[in-house]
PDB file of N, CA and C in Angstrom:
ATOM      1  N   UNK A   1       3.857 -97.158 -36.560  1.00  0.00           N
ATOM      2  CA  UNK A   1       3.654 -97.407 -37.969  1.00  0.00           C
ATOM      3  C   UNK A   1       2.309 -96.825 -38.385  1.00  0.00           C
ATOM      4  N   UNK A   2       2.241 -95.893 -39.390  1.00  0.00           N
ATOM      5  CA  UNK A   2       1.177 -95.673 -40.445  1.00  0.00           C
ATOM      6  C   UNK A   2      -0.098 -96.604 -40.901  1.00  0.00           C
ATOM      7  N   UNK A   3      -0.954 -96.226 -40.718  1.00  0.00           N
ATOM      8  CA  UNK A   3      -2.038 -97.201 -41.149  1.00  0.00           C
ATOM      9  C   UNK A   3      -1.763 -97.481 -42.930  1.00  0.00           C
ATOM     10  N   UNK A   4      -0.888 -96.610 -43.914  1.00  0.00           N
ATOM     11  CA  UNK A   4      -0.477 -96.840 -44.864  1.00  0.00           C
ATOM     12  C   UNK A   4       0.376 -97.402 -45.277  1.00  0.00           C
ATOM     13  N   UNK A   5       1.587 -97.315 -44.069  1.00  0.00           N
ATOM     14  CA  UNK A   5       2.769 -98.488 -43.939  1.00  0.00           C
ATOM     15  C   UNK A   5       2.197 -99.890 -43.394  1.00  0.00           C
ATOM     16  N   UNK A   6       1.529 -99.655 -42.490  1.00  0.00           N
ATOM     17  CA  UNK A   6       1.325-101.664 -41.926  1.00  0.00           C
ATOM     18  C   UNK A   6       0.022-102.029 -43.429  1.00  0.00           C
ATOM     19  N   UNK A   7      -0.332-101.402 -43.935  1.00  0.00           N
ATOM     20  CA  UNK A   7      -1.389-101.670 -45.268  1.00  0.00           C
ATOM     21  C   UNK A   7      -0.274-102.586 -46.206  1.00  0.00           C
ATOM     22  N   UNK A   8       0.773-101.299 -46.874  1.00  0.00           N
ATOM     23  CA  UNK A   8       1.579-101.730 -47.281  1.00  0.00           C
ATOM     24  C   UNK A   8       2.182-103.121 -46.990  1.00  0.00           C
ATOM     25  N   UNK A   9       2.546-103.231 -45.988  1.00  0.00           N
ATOM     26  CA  UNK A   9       3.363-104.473 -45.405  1.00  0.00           C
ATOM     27  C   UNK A   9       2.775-105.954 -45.460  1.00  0.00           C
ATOM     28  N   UNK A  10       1.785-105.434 -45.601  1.00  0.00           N
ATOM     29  CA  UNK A  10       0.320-107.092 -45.619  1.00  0.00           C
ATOM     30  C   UNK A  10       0.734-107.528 -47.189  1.00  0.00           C
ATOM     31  N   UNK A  11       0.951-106.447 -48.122  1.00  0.00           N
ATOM     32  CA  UNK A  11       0.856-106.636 -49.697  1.00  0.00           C
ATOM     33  C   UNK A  11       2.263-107.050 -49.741  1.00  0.00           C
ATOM     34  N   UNK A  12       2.513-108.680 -50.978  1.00  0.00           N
ATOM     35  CA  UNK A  12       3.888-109.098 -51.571  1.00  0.00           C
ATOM     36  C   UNK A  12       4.396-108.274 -52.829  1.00  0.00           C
ATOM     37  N   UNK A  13       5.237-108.260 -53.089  1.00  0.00           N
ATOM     38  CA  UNK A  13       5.401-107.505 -54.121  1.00  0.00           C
ATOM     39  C   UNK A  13       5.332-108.010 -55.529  1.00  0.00           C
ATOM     40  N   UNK A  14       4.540-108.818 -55.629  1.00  0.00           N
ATOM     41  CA  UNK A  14       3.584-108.733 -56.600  1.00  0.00           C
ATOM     42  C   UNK A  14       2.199-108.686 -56.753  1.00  0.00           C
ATOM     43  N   UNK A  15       1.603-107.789 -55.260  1.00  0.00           N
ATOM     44  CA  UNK A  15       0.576-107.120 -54.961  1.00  0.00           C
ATOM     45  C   UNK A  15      -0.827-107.967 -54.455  1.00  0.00           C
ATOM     46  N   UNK A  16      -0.498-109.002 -54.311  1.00  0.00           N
ATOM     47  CA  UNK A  16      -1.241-110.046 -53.227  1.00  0.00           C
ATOM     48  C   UNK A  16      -0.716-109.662 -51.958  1.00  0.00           C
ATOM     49  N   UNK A  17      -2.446-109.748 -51.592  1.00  0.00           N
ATOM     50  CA  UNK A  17      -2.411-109.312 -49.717  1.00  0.00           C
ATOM     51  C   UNK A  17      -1.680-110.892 -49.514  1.00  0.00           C
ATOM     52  N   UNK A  18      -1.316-110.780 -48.313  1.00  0.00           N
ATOM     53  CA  UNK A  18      -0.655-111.727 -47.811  1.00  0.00           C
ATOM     54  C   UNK A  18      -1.368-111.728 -46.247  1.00  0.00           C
ATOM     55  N   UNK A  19      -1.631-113.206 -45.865  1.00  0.00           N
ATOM     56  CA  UNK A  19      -2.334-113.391 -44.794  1.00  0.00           C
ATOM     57  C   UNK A  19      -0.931-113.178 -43.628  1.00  0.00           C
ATOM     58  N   UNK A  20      -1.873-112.654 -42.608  1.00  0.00           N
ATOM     59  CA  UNK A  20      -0.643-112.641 -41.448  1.00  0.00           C
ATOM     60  C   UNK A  20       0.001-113.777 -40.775  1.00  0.00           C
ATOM     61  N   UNK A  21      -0.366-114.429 -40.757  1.00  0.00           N
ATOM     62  CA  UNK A  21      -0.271-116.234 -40.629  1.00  0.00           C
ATOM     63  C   UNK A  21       1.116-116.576 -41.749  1.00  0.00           C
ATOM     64  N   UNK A  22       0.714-116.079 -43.210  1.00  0.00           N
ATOM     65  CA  UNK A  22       1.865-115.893 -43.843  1.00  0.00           C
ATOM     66  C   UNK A  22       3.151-115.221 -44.155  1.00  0.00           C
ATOM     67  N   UNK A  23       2.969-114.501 -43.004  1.00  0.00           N
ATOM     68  CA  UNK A  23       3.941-113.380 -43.710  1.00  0.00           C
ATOM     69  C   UNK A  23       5.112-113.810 -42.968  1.00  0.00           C
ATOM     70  N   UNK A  24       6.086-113.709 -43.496  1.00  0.00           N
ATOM     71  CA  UNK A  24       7.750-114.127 -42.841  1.00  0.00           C
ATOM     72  C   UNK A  24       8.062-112.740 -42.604  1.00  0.00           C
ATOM     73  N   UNK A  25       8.514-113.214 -40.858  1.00  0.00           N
ATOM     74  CA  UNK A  25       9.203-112.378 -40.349  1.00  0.00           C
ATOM     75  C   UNK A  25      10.304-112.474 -39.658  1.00  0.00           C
ATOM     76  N   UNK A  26      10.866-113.121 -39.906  1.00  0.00           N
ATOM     77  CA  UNK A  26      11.729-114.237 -39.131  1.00  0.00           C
ATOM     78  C   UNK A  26      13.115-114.435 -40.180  1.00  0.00           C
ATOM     79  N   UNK A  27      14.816-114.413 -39.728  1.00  0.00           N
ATOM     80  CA  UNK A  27      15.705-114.244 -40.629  1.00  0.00           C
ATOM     81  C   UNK A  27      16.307-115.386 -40.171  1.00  0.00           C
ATOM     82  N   UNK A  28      17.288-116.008 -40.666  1.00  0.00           N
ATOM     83  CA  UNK A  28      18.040-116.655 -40.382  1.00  0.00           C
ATOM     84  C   UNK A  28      19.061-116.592 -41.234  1.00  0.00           C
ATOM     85  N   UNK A  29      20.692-116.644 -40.413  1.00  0.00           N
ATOM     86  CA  UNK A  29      21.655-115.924 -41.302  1.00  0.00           C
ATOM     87  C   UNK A  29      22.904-117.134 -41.039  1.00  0.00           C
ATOM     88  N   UNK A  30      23.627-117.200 -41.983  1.00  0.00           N
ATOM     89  CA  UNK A  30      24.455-118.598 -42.019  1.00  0.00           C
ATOM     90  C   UNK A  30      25.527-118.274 -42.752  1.00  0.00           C
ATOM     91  N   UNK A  31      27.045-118.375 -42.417  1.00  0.00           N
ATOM     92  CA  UNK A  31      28.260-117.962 -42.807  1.00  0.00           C
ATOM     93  C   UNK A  31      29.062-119.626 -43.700  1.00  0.00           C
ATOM     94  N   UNK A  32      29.599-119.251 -44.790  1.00  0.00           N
ATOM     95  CA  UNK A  32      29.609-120.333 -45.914  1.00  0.00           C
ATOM     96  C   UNK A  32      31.370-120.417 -46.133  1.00  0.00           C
ATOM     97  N   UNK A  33      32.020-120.896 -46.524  1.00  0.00           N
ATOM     98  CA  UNK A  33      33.310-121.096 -47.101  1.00  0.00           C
ATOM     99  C   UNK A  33      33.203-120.630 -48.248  1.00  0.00           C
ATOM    100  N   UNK A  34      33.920-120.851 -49.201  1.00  0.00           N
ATOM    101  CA  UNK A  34      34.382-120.130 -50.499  1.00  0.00           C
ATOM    102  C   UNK A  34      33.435-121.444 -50.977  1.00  0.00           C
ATOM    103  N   UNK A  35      34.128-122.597 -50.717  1.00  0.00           N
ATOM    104  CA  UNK A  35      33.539-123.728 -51.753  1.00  0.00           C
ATOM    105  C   UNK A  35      32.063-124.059 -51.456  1.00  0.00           C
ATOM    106  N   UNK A  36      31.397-123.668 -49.876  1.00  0.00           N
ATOM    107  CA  UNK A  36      30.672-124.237 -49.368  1.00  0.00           C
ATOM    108  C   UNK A  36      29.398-123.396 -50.348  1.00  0.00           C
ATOM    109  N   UNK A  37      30.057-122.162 -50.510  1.00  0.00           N
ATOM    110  CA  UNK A  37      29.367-121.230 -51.692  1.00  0.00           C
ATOM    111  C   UNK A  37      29.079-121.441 -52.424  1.00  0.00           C
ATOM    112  N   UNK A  38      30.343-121.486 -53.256  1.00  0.00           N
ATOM    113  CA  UNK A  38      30.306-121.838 -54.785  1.00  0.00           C
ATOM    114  C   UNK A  38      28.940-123.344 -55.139  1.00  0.00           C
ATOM    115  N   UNK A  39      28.999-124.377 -53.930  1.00  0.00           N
ATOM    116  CA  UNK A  39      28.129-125.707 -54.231  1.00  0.00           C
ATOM    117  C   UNK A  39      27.043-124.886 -54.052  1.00  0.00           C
ATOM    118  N   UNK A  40      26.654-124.101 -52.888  1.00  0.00           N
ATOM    119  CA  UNK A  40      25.155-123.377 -52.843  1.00  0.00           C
ATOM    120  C   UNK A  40      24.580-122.695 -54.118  1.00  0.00           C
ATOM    121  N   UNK A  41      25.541-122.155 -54.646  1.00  0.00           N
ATOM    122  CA  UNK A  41      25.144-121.427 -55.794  1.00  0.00           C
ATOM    123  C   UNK A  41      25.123-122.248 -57.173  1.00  0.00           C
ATOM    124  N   UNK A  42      25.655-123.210 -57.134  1.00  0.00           N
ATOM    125  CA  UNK A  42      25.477-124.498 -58.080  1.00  0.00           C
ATOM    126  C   UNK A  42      24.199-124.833 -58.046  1.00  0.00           C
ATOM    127  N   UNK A  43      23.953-125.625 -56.477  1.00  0.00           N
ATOM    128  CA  UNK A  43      22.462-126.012 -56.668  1.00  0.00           C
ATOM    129  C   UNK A  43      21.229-125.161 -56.690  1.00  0.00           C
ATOM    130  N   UNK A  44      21.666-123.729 -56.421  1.00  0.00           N
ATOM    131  CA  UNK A  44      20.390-122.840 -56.823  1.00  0.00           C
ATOM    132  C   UNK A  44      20.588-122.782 -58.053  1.00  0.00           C
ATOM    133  N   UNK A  45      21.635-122.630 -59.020  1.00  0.00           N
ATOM    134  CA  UNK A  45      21.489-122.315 -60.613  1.00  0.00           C
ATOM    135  C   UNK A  45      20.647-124.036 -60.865  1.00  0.00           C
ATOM    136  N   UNK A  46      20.890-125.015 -60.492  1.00  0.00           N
ATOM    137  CA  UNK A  46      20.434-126.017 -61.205  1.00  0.00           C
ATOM    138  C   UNK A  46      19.382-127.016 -61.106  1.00  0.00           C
ATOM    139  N   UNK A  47      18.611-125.753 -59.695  1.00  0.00           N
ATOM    140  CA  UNK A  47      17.034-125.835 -59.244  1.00  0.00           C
ATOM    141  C   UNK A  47      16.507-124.864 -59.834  1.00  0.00           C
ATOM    142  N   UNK A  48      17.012-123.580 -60.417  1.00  0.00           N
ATOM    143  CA  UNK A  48      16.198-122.394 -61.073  1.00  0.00           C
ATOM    144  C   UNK A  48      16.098-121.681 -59.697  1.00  0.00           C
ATOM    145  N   UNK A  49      16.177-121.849 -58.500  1.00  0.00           N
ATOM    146  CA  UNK A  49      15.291-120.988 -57.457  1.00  0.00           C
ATOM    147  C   UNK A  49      16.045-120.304 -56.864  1.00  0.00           C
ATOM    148  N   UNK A  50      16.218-119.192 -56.503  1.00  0.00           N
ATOM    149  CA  UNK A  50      16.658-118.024 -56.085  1.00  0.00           C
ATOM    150  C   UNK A  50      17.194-118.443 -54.246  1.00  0.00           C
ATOM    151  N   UNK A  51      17.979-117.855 -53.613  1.00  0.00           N
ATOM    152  CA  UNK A  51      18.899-119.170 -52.436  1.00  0.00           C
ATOM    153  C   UNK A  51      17.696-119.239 -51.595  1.00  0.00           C
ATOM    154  N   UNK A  52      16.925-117.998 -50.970  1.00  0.00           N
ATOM    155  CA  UNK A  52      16.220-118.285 -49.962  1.00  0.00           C
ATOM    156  C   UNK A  52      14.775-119.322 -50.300  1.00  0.00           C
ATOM    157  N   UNK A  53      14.304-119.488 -51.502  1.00  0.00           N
ATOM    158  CA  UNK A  53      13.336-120.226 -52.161  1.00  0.00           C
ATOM    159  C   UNK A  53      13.825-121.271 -51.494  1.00  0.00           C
ATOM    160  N   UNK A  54      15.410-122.022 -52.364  1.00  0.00           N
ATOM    161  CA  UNK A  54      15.883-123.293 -51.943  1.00  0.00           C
ATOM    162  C   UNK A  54      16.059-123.570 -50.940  1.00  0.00           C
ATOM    163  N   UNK A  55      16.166-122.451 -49.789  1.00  0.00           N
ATOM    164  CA  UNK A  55      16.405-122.703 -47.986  1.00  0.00           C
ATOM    165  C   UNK A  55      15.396-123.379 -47.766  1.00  0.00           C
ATOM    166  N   UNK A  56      14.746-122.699 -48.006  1.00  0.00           N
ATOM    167  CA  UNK A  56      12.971-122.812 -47.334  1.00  0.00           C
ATOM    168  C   UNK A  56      12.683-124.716 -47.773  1.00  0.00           C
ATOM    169  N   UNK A  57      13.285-124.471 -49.021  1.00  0.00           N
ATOM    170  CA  UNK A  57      12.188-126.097 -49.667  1.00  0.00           C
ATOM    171  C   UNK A  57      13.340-127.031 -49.060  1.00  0.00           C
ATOM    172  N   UNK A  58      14.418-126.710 -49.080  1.00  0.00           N
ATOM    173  CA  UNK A  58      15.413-128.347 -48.293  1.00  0.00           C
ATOM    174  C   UNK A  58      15.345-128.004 -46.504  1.00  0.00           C
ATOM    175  N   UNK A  59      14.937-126.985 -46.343  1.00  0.00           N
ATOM    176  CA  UNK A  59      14.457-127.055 -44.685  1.00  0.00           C
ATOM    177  C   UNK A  59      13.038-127.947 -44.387  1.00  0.00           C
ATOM    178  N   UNK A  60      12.215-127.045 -45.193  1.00  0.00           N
ATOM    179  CA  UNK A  60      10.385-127.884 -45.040  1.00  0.00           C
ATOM    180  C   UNK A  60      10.279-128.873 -45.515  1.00  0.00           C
ATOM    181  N   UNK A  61      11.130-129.215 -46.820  1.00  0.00           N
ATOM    182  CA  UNK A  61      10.626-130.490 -47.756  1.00  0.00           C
ATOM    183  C   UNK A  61       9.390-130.200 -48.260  1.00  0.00           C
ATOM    184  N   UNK A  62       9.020-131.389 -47.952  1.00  0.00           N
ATOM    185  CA  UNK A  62       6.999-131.039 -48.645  1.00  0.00           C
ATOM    186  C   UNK A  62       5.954-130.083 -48.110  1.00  0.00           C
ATOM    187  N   UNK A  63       6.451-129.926 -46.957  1.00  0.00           N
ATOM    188  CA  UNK A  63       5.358-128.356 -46.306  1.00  0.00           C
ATOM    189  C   UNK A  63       5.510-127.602 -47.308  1.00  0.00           C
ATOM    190  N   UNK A  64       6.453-127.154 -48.044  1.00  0.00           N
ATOM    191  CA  UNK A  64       6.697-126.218 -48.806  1.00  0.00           C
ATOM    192  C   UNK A  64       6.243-126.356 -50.366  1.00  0.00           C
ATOM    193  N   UNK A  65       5.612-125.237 -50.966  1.00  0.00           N
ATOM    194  CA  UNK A  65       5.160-125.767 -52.088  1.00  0.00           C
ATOM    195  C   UNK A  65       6.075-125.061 -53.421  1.00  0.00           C
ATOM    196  N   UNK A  66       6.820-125.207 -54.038  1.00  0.00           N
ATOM    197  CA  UNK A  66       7.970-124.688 -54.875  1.00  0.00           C
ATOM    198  C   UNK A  66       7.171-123.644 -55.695  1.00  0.00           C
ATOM    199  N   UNK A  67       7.513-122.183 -56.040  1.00  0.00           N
ATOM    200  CA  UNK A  67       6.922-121.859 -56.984  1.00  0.00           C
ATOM    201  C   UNK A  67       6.971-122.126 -57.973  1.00  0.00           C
ATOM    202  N   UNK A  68       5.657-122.381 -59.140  1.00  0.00           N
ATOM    203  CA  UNK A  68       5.998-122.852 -60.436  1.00  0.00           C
ATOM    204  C   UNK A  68       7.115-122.197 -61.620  1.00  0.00           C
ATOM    205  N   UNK A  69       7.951-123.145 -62.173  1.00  0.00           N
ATOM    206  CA  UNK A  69       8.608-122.761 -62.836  1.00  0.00           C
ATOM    207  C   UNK A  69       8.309-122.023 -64.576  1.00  0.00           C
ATOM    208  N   UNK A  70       8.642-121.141 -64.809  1.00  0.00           N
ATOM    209  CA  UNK A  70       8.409-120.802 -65.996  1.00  0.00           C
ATOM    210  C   UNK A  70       9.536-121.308 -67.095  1.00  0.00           C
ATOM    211  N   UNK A  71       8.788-121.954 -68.511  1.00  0.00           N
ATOM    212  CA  UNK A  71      10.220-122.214 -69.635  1.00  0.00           C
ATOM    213  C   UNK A  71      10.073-121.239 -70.195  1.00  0.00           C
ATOM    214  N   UNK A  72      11.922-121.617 -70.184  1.00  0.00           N
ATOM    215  CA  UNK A  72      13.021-120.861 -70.858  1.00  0.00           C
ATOM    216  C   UNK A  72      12.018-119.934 -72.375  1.00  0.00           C
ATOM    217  N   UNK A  73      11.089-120.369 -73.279  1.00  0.00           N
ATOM    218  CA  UNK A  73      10.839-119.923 -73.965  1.00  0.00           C
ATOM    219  C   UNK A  73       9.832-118.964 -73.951  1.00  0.00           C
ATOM    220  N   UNK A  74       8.711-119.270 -72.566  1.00  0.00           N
ATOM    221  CA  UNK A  74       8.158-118.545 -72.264  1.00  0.00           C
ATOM    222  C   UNK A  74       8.660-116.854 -71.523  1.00  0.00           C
ATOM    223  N   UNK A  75       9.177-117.406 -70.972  1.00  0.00           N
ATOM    224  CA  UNK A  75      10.388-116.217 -70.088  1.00  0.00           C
ATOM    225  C   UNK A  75      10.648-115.252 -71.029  1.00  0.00           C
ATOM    226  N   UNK A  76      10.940-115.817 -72.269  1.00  0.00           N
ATOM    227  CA  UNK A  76      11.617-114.817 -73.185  1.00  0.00           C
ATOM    228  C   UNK A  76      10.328-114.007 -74.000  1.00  0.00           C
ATOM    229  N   UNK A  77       9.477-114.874 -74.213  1.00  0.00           N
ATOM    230  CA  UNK A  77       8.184-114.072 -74.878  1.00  0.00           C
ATOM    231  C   UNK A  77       7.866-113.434 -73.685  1.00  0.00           C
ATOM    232  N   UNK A  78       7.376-113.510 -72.538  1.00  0.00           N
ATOM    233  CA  UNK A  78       7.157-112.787 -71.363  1.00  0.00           C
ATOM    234  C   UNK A  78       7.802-111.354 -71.467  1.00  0.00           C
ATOM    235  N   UNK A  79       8.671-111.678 -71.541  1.00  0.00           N
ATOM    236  CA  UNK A  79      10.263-110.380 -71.197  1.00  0.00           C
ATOM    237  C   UNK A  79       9.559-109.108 -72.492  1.00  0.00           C
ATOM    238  N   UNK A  80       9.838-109.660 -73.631  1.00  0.00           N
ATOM    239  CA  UNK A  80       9.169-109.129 -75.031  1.00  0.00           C
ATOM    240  C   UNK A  80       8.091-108.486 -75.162  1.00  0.00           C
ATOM    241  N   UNK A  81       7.196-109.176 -74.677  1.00  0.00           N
ATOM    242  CA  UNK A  81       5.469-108.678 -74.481  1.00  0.00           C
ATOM    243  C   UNK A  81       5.461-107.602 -73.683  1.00  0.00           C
ATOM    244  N   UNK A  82       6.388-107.449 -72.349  1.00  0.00           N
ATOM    245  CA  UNK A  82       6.268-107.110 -70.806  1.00  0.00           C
ATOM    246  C   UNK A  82       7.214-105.534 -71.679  1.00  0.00           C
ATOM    247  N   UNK A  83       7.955-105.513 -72.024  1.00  0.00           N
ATOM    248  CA  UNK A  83       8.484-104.497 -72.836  1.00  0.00           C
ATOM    249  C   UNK A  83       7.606-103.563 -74.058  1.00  0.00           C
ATOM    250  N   UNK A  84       6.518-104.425 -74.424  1.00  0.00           N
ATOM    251  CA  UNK A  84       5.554-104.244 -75.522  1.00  0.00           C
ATOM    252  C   UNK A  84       4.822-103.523 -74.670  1.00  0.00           C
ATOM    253  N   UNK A  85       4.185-103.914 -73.414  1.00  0.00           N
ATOM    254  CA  UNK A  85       2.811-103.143 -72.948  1.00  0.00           C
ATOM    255  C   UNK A  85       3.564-102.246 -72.474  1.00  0.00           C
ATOM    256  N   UNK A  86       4.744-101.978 -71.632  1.00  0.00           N
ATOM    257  CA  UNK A  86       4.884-100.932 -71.244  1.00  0.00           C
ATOM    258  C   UNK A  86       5.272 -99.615 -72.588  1.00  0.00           C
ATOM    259  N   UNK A  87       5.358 -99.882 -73.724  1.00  0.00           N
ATOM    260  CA  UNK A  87       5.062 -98.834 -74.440  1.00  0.00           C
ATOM    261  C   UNK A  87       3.493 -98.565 -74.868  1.00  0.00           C
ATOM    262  N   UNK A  88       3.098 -99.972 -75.066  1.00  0.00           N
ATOM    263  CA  UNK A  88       1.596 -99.283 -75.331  1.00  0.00           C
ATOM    264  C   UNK A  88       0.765 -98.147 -74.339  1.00  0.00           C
ATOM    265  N   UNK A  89       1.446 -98.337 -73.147  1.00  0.00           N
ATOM    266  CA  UNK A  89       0.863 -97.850 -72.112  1.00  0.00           C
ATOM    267  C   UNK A  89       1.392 -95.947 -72.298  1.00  0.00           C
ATOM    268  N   UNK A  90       2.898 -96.372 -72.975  1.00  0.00           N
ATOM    269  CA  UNK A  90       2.969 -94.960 -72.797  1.00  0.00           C
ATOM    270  C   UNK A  90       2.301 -94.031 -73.867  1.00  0.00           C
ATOM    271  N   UNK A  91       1.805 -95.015 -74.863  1.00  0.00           N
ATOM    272  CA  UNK A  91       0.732 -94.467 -76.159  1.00  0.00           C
ATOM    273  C   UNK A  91      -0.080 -94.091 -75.890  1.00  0.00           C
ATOM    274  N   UNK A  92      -0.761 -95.097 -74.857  1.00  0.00           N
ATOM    275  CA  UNK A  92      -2.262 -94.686 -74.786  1.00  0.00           C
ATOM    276  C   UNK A  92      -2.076 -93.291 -73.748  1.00  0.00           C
ATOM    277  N   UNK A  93      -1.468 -93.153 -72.874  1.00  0.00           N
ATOM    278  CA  UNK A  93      -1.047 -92.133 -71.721  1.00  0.00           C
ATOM    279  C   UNK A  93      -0.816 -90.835 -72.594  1.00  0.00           C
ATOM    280  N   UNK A  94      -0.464 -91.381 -74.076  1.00  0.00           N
ATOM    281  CA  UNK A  94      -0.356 -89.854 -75.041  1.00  0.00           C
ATOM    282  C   UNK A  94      -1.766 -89.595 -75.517  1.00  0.00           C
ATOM    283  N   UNK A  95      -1.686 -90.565 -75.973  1.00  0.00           N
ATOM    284  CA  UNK A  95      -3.406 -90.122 -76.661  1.00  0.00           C
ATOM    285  C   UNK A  95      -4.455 -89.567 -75.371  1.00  0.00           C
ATOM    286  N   UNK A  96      -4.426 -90.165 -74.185  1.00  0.00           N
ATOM    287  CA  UNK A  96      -5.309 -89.363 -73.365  1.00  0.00           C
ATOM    288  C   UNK A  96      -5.118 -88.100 -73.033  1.00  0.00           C
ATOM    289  N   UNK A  97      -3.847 -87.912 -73.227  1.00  0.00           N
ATOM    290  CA  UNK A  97      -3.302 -86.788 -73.047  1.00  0.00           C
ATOM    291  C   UNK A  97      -3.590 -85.371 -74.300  1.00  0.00           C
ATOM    292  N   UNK A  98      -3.667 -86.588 -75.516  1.00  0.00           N
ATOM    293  CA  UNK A  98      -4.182 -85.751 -76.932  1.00  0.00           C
ATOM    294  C   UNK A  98      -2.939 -85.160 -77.486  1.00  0.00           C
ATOM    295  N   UNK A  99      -1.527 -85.914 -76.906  1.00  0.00           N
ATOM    296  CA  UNK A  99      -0.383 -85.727 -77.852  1.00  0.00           C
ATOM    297  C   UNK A  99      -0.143 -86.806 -78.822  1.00  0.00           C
ATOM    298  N   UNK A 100      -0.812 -87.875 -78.855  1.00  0.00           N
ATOM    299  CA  UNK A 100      -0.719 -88.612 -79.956  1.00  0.00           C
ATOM    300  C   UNK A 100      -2.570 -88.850 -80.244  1.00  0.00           C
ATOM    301  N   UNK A 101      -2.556 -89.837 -81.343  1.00  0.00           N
ATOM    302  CA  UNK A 101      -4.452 -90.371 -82.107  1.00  0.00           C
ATOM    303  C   UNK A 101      -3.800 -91.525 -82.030  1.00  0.00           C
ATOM    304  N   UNK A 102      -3.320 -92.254 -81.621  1.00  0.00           N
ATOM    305  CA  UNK A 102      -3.444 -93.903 -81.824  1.00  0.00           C
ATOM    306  C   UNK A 102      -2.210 -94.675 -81.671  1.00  0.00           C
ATOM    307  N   UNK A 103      -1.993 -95.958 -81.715  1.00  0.00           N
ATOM    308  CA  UNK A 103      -1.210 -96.556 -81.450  1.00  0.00           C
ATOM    309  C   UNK A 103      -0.659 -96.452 -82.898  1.00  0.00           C
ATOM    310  N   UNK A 104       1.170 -96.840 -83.320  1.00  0.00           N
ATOM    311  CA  UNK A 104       1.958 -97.329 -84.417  1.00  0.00           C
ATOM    312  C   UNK A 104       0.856 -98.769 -84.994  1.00  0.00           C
ATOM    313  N   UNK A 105       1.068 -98.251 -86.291  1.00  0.00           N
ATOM    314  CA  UNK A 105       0.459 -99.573 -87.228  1.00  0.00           C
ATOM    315  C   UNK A 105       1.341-101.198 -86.672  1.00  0.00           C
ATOM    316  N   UNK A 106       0.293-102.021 -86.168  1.00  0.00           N
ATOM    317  CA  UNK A 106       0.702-103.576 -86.178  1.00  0.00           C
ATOM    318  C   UNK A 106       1.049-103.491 -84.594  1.00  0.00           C
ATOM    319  N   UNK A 107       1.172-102.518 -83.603  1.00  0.00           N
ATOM    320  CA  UNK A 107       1.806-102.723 -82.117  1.00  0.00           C
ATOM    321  C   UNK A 107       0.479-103.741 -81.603  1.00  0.00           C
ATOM    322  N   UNK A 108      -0.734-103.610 -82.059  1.00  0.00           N
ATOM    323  CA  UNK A 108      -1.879-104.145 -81.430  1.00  0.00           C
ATOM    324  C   UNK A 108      -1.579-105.796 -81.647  1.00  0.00           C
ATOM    325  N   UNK A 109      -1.688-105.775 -82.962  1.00  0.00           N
ATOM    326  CA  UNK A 109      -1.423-107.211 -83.418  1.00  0.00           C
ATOM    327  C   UNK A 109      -0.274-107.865 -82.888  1.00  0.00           C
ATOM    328  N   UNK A 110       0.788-106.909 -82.457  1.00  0.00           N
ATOM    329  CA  UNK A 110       1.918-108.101 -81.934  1.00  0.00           C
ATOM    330  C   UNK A 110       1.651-108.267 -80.782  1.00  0.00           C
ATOM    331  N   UNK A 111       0.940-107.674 -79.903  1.00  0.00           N
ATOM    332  CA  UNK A 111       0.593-107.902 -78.531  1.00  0.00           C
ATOM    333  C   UNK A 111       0.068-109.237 -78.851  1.00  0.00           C
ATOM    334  N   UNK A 112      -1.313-109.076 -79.445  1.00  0.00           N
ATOM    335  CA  UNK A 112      -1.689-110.190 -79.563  1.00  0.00           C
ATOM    336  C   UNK A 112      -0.850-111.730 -79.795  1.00  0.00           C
ATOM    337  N   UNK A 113      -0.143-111.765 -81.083  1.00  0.00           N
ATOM    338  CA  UNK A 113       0.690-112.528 -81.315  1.00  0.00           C
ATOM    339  C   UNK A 113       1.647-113.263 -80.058  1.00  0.00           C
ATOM    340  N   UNK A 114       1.860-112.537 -79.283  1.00  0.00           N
ATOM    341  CA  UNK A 114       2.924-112.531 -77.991  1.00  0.00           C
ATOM    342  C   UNK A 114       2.281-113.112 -77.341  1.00  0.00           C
ATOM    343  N   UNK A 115       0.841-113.187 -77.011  1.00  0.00           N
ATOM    344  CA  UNK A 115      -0.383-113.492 -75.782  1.00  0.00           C
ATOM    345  C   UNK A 115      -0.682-114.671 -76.241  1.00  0.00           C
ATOM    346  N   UNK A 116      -0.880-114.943 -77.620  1.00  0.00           N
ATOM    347  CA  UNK A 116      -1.272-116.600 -78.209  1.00  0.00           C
ATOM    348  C   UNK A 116      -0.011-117.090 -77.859  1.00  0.00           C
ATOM    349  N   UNK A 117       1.345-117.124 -78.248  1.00  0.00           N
ATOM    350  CA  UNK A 117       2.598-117.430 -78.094  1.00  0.00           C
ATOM    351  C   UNK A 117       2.901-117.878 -76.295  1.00  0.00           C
ATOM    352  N   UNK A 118       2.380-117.125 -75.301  1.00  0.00           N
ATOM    353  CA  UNK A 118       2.041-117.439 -74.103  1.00  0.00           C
ATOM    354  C   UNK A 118       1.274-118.544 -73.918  1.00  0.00           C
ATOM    355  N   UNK A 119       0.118-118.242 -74.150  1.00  0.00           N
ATOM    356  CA  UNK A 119      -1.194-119.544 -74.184  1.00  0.00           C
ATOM    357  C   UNK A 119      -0.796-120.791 -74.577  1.00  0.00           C
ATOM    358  N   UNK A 120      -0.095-120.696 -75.993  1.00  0.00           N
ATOM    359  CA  UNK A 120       0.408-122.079 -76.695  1.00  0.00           C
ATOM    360  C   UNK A 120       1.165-122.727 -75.657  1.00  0.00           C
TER     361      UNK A 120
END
C-alpha cells in the first residue's frame, strides 16, 4: 500500500482522520428470510439509522453512541442550502476565472437566510 492509500484509509468519508483504535475492520455477514427482512428494514426505517448503524447499537447497547439525528425540517433546508453553495461555488470559480463579475442579485442573501433557518 501507498503512503497515499494507507493516508487515505485513516480519513472517514466525511474527512475526519479516524484513530486506528477506531477504525472498523472487521465484517460480519448474516443471511435473513423474506420476513426476517422485511422486520429489519422496519426497524431501521423507524430508528432513522441506516442497518449497519442499528447492528452496531443493538449489539453494543450503550458502548455505542448513536449518531445524532437530524429533523425532518432541517434535512430539507440542509439539502437546499447544500444545492445553493454548490452553485455559488461554481460563480465564484467563474469570476476567478474572469468569465463572470459577481454573483446573481439576492443568491448571497438566501444563503444567508438558509444558515439562520439552520441555527433557528
Amino acid at each position: 500500500m501507498s503512503k497515499k492509500e494507507s493516508s487515505l484509509n485513516s480519513i472517514s468519508f466525511r474527512g475526519k482522520k479516524i484513530e486506528p483504535s477506531q477504525k472498523r475492520t472487521k465484517s460480519i455477514s448474516s443471511r435473513l428470510s423474506d420476513e426476517e427482512f422485511e422486520i429489519f428494514n422496519q426497524l431501521c426505517k423507524e430508528t432513522g439509522l441506516e442497518g449497519g448503524v442499528y447492528i452496531r447499537y443493538v449489539v453494543l447497547g450503550n458502548e455505542y453512541k448513536l449518531p445524532a439525528r437530524v429533523p425532518e425540517i432541517n434535512r430539507e433546508v440542509w439539502l437546499e442550502l447544500s444545492k445553493l453553495c454548490a452553485n455559488l461555488n461554481q460563480y465564484q470559480k467563474a469570476i476567478n476565472r474572469g468569465v463572470a463579475t459577481s454573483y446573481p442579485p439576492g443568491m448571497l442573501e438566501t444563503v444567508k437566510e438558509l444558515v439562520e433557518q439552520l441555527r433557528a
